[in-house]
C-alpha atoms as a PDB file:
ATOM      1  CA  UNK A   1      14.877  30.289 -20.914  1.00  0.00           C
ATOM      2  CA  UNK A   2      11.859  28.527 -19.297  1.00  0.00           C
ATOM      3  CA  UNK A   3      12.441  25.844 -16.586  1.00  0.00           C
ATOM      4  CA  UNK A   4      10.609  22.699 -18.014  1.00  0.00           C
ATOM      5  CA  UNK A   5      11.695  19.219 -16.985  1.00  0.00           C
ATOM      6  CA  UNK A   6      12.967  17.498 -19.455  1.00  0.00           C
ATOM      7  CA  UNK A   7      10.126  14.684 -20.813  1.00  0.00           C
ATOM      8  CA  UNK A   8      11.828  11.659 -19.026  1.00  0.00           C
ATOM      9  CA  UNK A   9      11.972  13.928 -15.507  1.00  0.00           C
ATOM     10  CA  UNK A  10       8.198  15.018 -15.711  1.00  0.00           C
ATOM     11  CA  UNK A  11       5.459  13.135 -13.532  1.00  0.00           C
ATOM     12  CA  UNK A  12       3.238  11.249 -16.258  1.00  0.00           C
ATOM     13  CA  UNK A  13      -0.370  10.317 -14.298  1.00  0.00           C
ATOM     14  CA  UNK A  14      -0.138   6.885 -15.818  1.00  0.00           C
ATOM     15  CA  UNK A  15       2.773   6.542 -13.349  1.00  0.00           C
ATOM     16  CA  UNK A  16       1.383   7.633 -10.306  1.00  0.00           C
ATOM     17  CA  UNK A  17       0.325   5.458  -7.099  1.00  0.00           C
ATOM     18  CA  UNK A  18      -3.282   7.042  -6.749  1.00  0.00           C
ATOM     19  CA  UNK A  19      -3.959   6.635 -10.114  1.00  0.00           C
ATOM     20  CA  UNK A  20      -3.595   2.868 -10.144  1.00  0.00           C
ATOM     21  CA  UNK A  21      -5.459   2.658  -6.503  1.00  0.00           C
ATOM     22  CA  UNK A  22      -8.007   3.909  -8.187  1.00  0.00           C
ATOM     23  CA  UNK A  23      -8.341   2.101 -10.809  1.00  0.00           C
ATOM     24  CA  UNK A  24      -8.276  -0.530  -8.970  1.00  0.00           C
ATOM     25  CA  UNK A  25     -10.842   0.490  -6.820  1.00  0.00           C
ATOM     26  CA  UNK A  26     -12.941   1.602 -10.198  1.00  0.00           C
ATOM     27  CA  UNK A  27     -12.183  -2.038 -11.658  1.00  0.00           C
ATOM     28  CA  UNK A  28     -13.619  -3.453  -8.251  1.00  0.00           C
ATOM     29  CA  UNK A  29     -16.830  -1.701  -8.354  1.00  0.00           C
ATOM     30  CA  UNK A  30     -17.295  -2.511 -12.125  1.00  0.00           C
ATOM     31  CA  UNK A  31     -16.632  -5.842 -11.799  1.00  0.00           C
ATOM     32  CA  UNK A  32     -18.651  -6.645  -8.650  1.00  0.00           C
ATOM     33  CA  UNK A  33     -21.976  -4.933 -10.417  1.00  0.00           C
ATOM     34  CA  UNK A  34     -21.422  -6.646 -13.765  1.00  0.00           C
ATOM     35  CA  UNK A  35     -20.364 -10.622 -11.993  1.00  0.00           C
ATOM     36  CA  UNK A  36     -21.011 -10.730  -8.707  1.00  0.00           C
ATOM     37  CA  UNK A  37     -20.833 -14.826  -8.483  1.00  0.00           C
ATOM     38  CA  UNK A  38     -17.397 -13.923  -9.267  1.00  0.00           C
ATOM     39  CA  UNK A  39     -16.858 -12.186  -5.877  1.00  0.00           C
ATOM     40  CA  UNK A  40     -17.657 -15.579  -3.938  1.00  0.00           C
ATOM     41  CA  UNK A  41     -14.728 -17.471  -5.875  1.00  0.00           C
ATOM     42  CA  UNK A  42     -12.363 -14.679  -4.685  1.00  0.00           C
ATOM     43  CA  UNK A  43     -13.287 -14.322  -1.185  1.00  0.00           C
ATOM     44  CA  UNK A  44     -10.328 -17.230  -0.418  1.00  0.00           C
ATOM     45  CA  UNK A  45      -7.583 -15.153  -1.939  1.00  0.00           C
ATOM     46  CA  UNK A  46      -9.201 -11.506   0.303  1.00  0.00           C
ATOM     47  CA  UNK A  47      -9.437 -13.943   3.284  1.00  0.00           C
ATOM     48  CA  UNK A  48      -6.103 -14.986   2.861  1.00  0.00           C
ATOM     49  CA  UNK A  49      -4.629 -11.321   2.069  1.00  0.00           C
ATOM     50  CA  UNK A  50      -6.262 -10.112   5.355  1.00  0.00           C
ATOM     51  CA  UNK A  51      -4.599 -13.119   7.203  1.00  0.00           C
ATOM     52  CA  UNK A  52      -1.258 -11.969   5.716  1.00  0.00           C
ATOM     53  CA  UNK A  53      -1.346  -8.204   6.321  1.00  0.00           C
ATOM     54  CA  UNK A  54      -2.968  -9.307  10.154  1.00  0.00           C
ATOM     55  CA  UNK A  55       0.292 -11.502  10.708  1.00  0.00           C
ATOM     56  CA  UNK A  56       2.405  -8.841   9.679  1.00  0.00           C
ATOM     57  CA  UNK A  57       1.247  -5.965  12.329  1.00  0.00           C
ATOM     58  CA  UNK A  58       2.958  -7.846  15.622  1.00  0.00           C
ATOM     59  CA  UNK A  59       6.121  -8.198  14.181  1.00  0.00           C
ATOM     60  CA  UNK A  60       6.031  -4.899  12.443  1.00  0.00           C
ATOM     61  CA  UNK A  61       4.628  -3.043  16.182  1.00  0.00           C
ATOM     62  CA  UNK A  62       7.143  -5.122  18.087  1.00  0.00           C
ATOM     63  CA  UNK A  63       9.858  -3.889  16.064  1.00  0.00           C
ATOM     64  CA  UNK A  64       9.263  -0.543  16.390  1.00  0.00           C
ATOM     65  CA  UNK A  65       8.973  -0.817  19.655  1.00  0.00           C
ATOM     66  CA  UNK A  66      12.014  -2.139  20.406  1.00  0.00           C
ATOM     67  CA  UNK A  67      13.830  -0.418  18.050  1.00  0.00           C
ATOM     68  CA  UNK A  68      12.174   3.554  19.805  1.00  0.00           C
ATOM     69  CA  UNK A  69      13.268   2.192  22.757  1.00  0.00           C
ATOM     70  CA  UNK A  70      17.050   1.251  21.796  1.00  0.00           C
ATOM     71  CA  UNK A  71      16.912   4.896  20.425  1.00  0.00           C
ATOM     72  CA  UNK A  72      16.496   5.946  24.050  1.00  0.00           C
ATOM     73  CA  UNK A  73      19.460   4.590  25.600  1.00  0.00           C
ATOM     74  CA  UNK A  74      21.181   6.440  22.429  1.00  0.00           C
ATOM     75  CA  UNK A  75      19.853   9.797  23.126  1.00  0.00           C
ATOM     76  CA  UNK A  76      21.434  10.188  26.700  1.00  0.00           C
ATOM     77  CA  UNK A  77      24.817   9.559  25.621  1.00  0.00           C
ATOM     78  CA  UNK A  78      24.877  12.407  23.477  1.00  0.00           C
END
């Protein structure tokens, strides 16, 4: 007998992470060389996604921080 995954189990590329990320970034390129007055409309929507991911970091660092250093206490009791 050969050990195949069953069709449903298997990997397709069209579901992968990279795959899309690359597109994207494929898309991206194409688009900016073929309309770039489009890129200007945009730039609210990338300023406003850097804002986002940019007010996300403290909390996220902060958290982690706090959070290794409640692990700490935990580690001499054991």
């Amino acid at each position: 007998m050969s050990e195949t995954s069953p069709p449903s189990a298997r990997n397709r590329w069209y579901k992968q992470l990279y795959v899309w990320v690359l597109v994207g970034i494929a898309a991206g390129i194409a688009l900016g060389a073929a309309a770039p007055g489009v890129a200007t409309q945009l730039q609210p929507l990338g300023d406003s996604f850097v804002n986002l991911i940019k007010m996300v970091i403290t909390p996220v660092v902060f958290v982690t921080v706090v959070t290794g250093i409640a692990g700490v206490g935990k580690l001499r009791e054991v």
